[in-house]
Every structure is written in C-alpha cells, then in structure tokens.
N, C-alpha and C. Protein backbone atom coordinates (compact mmCIF):
# COMPACT_ATOMS: atom_id res chain seq x y z
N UNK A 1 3.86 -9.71 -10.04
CA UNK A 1 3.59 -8.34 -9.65
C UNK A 1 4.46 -8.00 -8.44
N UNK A 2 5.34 -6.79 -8.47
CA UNK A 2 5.84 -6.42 -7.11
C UNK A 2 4.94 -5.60 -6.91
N UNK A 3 5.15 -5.69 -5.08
CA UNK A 3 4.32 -4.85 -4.02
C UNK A 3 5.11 -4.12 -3.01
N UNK A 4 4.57 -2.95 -2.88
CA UNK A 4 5.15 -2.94 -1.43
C UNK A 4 3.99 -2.51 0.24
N UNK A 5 3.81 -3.14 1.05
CA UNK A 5 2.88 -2.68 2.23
C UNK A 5 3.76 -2.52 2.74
N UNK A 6 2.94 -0.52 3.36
CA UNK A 6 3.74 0.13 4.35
C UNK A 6 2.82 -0.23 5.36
N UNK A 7 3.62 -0.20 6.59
CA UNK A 7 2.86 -0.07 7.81
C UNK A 7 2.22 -1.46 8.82
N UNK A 8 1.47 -1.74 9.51
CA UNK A 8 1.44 -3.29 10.51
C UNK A 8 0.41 -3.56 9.35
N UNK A 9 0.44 -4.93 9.67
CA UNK A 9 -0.53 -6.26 8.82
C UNK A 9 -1.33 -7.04 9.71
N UNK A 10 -2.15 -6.16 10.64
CA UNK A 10 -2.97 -6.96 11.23
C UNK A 10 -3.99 -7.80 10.92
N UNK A 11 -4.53 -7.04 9.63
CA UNK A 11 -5.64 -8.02 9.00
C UNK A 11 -4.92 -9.20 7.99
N UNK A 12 -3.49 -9.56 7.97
CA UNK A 12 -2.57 -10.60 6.88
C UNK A 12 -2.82 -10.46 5.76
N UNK A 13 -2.65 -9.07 5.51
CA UNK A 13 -2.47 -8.77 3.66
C UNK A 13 -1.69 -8.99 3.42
N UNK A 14 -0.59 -9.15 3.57
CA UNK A 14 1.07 -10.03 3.12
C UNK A 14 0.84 -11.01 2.64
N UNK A 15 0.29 -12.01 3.65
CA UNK A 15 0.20 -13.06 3.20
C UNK A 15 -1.04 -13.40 2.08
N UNK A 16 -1.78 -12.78 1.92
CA UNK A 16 -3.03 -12.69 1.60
C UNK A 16 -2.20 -12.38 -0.34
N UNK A 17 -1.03 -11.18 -0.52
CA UNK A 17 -1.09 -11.35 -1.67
C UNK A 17 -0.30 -11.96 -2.13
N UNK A 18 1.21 -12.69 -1.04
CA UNK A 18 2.16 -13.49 -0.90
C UNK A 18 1.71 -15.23 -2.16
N UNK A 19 0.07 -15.00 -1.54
CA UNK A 19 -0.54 -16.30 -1.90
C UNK A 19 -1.50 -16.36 -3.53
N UNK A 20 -1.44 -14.74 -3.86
CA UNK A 20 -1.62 -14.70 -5.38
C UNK A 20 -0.37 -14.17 -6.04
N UNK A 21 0.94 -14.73 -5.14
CA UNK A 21 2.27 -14.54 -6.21
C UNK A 21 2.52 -13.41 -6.66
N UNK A 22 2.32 -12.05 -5.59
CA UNK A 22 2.42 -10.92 -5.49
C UNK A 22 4.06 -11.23 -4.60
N UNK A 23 5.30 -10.33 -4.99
CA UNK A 23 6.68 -10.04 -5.28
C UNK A 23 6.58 -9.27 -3.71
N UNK A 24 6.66 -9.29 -2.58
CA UNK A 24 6.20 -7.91 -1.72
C UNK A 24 7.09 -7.77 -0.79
N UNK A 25 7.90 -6.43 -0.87
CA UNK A 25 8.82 -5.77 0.24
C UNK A 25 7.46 -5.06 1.21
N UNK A 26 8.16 -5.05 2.22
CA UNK A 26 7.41 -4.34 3.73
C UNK A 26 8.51 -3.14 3.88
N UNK A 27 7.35 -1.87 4.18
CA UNK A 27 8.18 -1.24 5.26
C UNK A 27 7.21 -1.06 6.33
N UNK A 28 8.42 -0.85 7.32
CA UNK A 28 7.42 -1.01 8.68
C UNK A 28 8.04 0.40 9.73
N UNK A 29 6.79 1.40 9.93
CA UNK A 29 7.72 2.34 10.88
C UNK A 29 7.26 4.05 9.43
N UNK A 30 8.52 4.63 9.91
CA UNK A 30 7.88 5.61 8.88
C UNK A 30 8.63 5.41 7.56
N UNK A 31 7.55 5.89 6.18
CA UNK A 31 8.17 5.80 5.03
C UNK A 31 8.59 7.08 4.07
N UNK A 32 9.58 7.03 4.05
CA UNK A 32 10.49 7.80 3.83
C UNK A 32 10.72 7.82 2.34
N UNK A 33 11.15 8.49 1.17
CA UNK A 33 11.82 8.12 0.49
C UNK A 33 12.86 7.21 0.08
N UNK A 34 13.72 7.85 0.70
CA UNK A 34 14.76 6.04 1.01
C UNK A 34 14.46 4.46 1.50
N UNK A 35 13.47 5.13 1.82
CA UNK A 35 12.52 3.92 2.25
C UNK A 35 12.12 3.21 1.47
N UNK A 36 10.80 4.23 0.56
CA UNK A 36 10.56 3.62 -0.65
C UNK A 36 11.27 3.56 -1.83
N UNK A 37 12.50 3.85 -2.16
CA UNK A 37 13.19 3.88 -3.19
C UNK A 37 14.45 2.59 -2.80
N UNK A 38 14.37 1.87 -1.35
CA UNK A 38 14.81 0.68 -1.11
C UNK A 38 13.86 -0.56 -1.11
N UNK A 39 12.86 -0.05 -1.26
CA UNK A 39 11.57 -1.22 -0.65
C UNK A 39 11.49 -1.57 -2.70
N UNK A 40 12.04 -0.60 -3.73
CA UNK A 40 12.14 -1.18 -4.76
C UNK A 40 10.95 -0.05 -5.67
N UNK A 41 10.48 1.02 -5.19
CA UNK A 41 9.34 1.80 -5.76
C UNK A 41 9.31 1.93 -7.30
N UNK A 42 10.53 1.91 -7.87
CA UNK A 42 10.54 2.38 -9.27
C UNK A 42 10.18 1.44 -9.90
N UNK A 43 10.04 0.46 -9.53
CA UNK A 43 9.52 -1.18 -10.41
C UNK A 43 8.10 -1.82 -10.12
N UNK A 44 7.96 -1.43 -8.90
CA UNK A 44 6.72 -1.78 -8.08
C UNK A 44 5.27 -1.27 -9.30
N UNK A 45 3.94 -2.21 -8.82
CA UNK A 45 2.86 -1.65 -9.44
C UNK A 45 2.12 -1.47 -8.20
N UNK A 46 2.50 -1.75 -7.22
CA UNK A 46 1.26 -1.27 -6.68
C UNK A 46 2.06 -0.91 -4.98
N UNK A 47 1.39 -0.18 -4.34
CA UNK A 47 1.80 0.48 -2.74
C UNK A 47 0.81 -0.10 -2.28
N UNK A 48 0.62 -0.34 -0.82
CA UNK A 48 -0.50 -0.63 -0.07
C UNK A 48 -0.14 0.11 1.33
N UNK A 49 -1.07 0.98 1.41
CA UNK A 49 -0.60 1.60 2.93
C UNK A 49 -1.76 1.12 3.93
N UNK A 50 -1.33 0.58 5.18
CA UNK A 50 -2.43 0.28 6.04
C UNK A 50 -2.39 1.51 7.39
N UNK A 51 -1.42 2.29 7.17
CA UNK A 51 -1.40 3.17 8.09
C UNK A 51 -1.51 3.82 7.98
N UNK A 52 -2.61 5.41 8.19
CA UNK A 52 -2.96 6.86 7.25
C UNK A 52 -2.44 7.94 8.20
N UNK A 53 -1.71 7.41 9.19
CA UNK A 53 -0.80 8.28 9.68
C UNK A 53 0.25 8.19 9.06
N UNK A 54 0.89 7.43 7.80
CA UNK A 54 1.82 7.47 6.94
C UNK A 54 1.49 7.95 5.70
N UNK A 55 0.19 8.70 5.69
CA UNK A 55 -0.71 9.17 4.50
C UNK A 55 0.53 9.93 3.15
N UNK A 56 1.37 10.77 4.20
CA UNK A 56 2.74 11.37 2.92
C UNK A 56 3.11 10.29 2.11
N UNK A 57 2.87 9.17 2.64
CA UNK A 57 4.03 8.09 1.98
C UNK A 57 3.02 7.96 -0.13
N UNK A 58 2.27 8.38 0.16
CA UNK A 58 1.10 8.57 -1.34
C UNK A 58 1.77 9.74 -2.13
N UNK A 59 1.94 10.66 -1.65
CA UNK A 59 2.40 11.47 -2.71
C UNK A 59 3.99 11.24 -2.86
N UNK A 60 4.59 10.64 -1.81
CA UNK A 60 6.26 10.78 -2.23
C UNK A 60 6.09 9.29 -3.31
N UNK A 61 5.18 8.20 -2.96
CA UNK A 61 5.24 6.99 -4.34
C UNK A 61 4.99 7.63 -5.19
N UNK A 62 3.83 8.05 -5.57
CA UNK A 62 3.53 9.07 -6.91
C UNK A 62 4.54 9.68 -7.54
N UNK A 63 5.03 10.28 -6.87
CA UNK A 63 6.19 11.49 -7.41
C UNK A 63 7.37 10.33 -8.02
N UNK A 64 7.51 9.30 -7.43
CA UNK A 64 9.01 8.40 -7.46
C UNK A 64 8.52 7.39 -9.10
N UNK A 65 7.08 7.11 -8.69
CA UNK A 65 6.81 5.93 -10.03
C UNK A 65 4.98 6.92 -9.84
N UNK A 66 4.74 7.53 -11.07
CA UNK A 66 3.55 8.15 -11.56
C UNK A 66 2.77 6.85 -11.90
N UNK A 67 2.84 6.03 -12.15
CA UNK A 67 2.22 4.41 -12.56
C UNK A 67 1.71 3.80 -11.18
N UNK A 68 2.38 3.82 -10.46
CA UNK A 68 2.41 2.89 -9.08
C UNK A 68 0.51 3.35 -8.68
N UNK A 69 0.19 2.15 -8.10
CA UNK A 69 -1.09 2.23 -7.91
C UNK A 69 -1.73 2.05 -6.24
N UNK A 70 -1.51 3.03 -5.85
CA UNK A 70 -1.86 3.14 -4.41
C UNK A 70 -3.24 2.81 -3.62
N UNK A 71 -3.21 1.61 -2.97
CA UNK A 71 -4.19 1.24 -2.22
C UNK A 71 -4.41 1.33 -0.61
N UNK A 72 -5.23 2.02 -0.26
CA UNK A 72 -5.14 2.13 1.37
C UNK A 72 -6.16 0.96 1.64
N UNK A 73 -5.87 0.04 2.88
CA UNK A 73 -6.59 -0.64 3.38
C UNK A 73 -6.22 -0.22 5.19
N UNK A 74 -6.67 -0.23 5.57
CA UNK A 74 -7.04 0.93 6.77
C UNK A 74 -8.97 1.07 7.13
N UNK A 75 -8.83 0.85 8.68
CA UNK A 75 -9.71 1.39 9.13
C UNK A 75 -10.36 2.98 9.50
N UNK A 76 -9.34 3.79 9.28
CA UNK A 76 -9.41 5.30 9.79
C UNK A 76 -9.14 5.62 7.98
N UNK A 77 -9.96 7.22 8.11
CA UNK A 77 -10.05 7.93 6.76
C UNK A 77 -8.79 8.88 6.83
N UNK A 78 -8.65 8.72 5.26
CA UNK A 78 -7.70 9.73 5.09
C UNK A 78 -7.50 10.74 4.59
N UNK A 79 -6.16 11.53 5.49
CA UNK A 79 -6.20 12.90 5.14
C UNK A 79 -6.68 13.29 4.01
N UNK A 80 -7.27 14.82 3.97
CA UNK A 80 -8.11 15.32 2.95
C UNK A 80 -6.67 15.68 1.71
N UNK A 81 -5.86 16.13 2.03
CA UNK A 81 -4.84 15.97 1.21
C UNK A 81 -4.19 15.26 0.58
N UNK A 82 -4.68 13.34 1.26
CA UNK A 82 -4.21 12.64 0.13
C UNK A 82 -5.09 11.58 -0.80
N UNK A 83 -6.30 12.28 0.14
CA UNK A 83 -7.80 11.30 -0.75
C UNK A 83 -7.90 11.26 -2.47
N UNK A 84 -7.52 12.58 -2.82
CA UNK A 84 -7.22 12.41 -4.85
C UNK A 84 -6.35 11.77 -5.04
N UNK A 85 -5.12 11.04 -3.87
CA UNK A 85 -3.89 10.90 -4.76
C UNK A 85 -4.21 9.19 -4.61
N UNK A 86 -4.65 8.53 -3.89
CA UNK A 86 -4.97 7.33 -3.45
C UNK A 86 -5.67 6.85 -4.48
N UNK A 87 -5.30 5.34 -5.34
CA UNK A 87 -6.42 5.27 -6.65
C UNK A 87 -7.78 4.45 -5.94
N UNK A 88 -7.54 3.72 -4.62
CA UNK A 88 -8.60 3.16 -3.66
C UNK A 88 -8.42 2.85 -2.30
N UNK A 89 -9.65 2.94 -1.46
CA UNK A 89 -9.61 3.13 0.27
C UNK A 89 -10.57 1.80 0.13
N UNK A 90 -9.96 0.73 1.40
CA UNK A 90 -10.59 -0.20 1.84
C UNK A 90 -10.63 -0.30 2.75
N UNK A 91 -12.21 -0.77 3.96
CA UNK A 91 -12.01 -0.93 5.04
C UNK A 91 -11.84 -2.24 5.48
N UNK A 92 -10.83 -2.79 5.98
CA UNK A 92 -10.56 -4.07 6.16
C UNK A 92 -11.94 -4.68 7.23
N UNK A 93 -12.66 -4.43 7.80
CA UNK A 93 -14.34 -4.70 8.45
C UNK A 93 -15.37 -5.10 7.14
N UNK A 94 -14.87 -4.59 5.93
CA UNK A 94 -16.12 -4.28 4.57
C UNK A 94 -15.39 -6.06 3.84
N UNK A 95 -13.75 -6.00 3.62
CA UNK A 95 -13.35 -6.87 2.72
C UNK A 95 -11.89 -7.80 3.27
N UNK A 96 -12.11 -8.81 3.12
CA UNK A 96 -11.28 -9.23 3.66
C UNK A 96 -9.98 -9.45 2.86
N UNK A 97 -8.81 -9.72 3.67
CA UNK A 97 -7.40 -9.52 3.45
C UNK A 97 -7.34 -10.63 1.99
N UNK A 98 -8.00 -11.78 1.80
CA UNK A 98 -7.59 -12.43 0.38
C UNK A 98 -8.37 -12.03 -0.78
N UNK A 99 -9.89 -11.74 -0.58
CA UNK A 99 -10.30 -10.86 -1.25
C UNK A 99 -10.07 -9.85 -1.97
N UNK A 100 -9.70 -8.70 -0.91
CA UNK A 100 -8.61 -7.25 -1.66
C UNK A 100 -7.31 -7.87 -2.78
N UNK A 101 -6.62 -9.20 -1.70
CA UNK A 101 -5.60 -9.60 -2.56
C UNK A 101 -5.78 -10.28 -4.06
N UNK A 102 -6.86 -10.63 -3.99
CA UNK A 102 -7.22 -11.16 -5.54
C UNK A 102 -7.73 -10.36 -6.26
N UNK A 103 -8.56 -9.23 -5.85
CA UNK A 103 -8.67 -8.16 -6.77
C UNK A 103 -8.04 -7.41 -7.66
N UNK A 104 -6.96 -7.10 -6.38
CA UNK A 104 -5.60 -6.62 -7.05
C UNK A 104 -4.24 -6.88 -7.95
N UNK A 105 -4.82 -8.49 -7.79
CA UNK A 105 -3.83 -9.34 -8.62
C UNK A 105 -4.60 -9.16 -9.75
C-alpha cells in the first residue's frame, strides 16, 4: 500500500504503518499540490493528515486521485468545510499510532 502523511508525527504513525509494510512519502510544512503530486498522490490509497491547519490539503487529494482515502489523525476538529470530504477523524488520545496503522492496512 502507498501512503502519504502530511504534517509532524508526534504520536509515530510513520512508523506505526512503516511496520504493516505501508510504501509512505511525508510531507512536512504546507501541502501544496506539487507537493502532493510529488509525494506520489496519483498512485497512493490512502492520505493521512495530522495537521487540520493543512485541512485544504483534503480537497486538493480528492480532486488529484477521487479513490485516495483520507484519514485525519489529529487532536483538534476539523474545518466544517472539510468534515464531508475526510472518509475518517481520529483522535490520537482515543487510538493509538499501531492500532490506526493496522486498521488501515
């Protein structure tokens, strides 16, 4: 499975899906199109955003790969504008980082 997590990895979801043989580019900082269309988006199944101050970065994956399956893991809620586009919100306090990662595998 490729991945890509935008944003810091404080709770070690990298490694967390690194270790169910999840494929995973990082971006780190803001995500951009070029961003995600270098981080590999058109092949990717799944986004993981941990930052919802990067909340745009949901509708520009969508738009790039309609398939791609967007997961927020984040402590803070997100914008009301991108809560339909998100297919799930996790609070990393509720589930932990290998947990989420085996789910998703």
């Amino acid at each position: 499975m490729k991945a890509i997590l935008c944003g810091p990895d404080e709770d070690g979801l990298a490694d967390a899906l690194a270790d169910e043989g999840v494929e995973l580019a990082r971006i780190e900082g803001v995500v951009t199109r070029p961003a995600l269309e270098d981080a590999g988006i058109v092949e990717a199944e799944l986004v993981v955003l941990t930052d919802v101050a990067e909340a745009t970065a949901i509708p520009l994956a969508k738009e790039l790969n309609p398939d791609v399956r967007v997961v927020v893991y984040a402590n803070q809620s997100l914008p009301e504008f991108a809560k339909g586009q998100a297919d799930l919100a996790v609070d990393p306090k509720l589930l932990s980082a290998s947990v989420v990662a085996e789910e998703l595998v």
